[in-house]
C-alpha atoms as a PDB file:
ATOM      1  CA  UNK A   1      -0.313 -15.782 -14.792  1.00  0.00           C
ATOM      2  CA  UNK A   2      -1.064 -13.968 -11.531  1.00  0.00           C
ATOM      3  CA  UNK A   3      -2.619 -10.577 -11.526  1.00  0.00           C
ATOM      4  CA  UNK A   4      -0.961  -7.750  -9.785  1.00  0.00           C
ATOM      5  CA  UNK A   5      -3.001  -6.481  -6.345  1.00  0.00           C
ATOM      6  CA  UNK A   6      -2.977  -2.992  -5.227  1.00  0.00           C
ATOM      7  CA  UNK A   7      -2.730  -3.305  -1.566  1.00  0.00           C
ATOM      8  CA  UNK A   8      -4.467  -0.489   0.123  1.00  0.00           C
ATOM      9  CA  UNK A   9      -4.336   2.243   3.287  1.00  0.00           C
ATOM     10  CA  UNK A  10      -6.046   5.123   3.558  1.00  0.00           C
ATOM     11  CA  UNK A  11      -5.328   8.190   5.704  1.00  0.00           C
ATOM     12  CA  UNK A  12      -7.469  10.946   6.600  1.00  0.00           C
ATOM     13  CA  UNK A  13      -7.021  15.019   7.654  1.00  0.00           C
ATOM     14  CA  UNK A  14      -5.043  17.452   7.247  1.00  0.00           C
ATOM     15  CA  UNK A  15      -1.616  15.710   7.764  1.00  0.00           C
ATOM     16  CA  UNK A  16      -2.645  12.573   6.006  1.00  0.00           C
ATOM     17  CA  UNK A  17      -0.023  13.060   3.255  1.00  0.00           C
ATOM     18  CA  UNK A  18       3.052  13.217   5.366  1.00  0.00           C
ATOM     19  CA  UNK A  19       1.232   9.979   7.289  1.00  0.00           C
ATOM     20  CA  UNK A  20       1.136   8.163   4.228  1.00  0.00           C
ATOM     21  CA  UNK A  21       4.689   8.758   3.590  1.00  0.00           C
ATOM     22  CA  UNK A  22       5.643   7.763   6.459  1.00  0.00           C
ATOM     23  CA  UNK A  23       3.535   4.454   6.339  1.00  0.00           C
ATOM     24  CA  UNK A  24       5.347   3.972   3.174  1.00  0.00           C
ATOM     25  CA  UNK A  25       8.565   4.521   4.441  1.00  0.00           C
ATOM     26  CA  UNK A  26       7.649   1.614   6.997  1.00  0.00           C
ATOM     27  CA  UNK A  27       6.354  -0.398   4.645  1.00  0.00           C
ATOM     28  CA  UNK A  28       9.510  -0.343   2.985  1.00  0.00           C
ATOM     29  CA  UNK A  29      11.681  -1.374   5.663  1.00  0.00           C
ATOM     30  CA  UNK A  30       9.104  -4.532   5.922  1.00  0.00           C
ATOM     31  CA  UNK A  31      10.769  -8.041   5.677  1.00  0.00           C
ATOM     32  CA  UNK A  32       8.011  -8.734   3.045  1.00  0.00           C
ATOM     33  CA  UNK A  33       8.897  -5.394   0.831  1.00  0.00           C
ATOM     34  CA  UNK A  34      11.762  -6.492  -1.618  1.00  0.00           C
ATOM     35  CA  UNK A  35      13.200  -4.045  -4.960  1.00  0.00           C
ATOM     36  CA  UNK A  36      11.237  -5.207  -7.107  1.00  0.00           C
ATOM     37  CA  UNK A  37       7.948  -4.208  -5.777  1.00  0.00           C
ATOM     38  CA  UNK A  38       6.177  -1.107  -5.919  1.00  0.00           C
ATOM     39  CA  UNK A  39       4.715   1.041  -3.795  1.00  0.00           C
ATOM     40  CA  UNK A  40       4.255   4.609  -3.161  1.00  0.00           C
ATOM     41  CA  UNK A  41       1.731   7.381  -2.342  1.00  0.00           C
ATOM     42  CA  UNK A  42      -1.607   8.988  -4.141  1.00  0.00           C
ATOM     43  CA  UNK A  43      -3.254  11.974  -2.906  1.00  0.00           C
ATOM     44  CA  UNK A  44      -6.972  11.851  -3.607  1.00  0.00           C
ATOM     45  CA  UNK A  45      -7.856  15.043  -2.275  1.00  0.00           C
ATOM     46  CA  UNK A  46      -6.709  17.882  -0.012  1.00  0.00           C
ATOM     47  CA  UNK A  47      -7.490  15.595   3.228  1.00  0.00           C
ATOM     48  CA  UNK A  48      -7.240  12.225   1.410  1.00  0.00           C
ATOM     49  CA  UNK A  49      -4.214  10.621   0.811  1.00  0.00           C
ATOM     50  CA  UNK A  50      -3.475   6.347   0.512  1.00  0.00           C
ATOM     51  CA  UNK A  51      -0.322   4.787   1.043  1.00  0.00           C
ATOM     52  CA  UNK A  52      -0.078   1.256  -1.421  1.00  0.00           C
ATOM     53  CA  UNK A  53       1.940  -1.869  -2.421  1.00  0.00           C
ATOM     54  CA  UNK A  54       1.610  -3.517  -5.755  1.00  0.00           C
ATOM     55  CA  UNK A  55       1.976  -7.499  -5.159  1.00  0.00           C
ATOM     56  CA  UNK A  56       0.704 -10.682  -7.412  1.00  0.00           C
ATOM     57  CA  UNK A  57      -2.531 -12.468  -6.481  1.00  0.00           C
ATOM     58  CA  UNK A  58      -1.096 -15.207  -5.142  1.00  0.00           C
ATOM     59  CA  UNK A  59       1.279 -13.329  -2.036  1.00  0.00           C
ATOM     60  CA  UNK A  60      -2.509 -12.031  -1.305  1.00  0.00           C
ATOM     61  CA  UNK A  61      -3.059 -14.407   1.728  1.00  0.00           C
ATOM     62  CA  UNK A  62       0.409 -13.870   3.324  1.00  0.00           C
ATOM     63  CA  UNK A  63       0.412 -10.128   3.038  1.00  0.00           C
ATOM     64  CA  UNK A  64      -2.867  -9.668   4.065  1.00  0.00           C
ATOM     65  CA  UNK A  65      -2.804 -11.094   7.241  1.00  0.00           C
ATOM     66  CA  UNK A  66       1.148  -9.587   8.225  1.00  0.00           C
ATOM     67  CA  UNK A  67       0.362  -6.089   7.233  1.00  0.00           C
ATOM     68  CA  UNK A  68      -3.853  -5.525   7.458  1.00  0.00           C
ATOM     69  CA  UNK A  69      -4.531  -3.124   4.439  1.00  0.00           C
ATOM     70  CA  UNK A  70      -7.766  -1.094   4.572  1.00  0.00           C
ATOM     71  CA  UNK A  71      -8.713  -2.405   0.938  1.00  0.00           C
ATOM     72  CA  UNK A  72      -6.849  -3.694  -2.540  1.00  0.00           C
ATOM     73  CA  UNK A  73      -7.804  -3.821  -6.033  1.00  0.00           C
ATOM     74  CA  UNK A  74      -6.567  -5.130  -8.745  1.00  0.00           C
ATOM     75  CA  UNK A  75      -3.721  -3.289 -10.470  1.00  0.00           C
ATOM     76  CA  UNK A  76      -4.493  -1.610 -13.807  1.00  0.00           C
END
């Protein structure tokens, strides 16, 4: 069974909430987003806020060369 990959983008400042909702809404509208998958928005701190996409290990190649995250880690 494949594990699940937390695809990663991280935004920095003092807007870098309402650019990681953006990214997300973006994201969304991606041919390679479908219903199914999940994605959303974390705020780490005041000025620190990532945008991510939950996908299986095996899309890993394919998404990471059509949308260039920042990082991923494996989904808990």
């Amino acid at each position: 069974m494949d594990r699940k990959i937390k695809l990663i983008w991280d935004f920095r400042g003092p807007d870098s909430l309402q650019v990681a909702n953006h990214f997300v809404r973006h994201l969304k509208e991606s041919p390679l987003y479908s219903p199914q998958r999940t994605g959303g928005v974390e705020s780490v701190s005041e000025v620190h806020c990532i945008a991510y996409m939950i996908i299986q290990e095996s899309e890993m190649p394919r998404f990471r060369e059509a949308l260039r995250p920042h990082r991923a880690t494996y989904a808990d």
